[in-house]
C-alpha atoms as a PDB file:
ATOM      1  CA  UNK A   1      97.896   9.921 -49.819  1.00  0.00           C
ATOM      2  CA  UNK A   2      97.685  13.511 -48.218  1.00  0.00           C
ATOM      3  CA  UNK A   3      95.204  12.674 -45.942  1.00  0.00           C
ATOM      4  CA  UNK A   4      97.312  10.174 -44.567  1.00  0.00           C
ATOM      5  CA  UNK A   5      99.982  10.973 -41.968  1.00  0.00           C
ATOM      6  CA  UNK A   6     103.383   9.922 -42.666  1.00  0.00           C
ATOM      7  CA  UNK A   7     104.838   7.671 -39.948  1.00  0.00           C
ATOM      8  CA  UNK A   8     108.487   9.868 -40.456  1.00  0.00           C
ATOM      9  CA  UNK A   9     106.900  13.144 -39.912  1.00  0.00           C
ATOM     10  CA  UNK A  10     106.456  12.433 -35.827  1.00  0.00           C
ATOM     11  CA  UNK A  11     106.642   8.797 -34.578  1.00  0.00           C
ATOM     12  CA  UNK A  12     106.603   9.887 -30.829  1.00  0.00           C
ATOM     13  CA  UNK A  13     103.124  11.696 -31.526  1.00  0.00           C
ATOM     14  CA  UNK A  14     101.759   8.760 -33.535  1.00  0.00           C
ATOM     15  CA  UNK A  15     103.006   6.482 -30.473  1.00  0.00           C
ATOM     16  CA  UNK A  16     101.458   8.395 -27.527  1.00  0.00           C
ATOM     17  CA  UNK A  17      98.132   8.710 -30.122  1.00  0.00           C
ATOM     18  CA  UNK A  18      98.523   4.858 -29.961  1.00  0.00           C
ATOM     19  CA  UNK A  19      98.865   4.642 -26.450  1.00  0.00           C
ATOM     20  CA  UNK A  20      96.266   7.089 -25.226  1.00  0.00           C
ATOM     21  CA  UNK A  21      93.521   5.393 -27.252  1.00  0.00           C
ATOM     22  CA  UNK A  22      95.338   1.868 -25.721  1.00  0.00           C
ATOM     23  CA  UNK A  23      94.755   3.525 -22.405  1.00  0.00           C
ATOM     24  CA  UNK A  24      91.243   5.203 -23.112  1.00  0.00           C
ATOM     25  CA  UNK A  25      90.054   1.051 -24.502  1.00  0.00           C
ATOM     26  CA  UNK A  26      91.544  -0.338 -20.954  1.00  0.00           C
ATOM     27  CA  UNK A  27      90.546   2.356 -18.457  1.00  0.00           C
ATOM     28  CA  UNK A  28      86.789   2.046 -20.183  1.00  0.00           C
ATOM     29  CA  UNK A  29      87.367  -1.336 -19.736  1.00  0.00           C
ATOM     30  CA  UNK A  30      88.280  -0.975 -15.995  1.00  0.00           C
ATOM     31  CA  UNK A  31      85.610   1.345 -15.319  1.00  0.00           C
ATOM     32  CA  UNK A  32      82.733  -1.535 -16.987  1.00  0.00           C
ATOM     33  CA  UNK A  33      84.191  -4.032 -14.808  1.00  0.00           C
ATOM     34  CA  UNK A  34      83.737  -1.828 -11.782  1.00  0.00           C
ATOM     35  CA  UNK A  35      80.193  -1.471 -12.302  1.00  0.00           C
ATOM     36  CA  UNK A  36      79.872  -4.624 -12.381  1.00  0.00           C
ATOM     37  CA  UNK A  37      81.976  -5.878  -9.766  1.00  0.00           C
ATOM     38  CA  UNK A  38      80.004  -2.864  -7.342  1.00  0.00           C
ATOM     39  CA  UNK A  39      76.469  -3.929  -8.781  1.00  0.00           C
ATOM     40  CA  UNK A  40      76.995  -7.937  -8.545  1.00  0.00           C
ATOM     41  CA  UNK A  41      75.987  -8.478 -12.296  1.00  0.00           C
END
């Protein structure tokens, strides 16, 4: 249970942790397609 962080102690932090790692997943993503797209796979 300590390990755990409580969702009242900072929701904004937990929600931009959330989004960042929503943003890191999409802009890999992005960057795989790119290759792809350049190299005609």
């Amino acid at each position: 249970m300590t390990k755990e962080k409580p969702l009242w102690s900072s929701p904004q932090r937990l929600y931009s942790e959330y989004a960042e790692r929503q943003l890191h997943k999409r802009g890999r993503l992005r960057g795989i397609l790119a290759v792809h797209f350049i190299r005609g796979d």
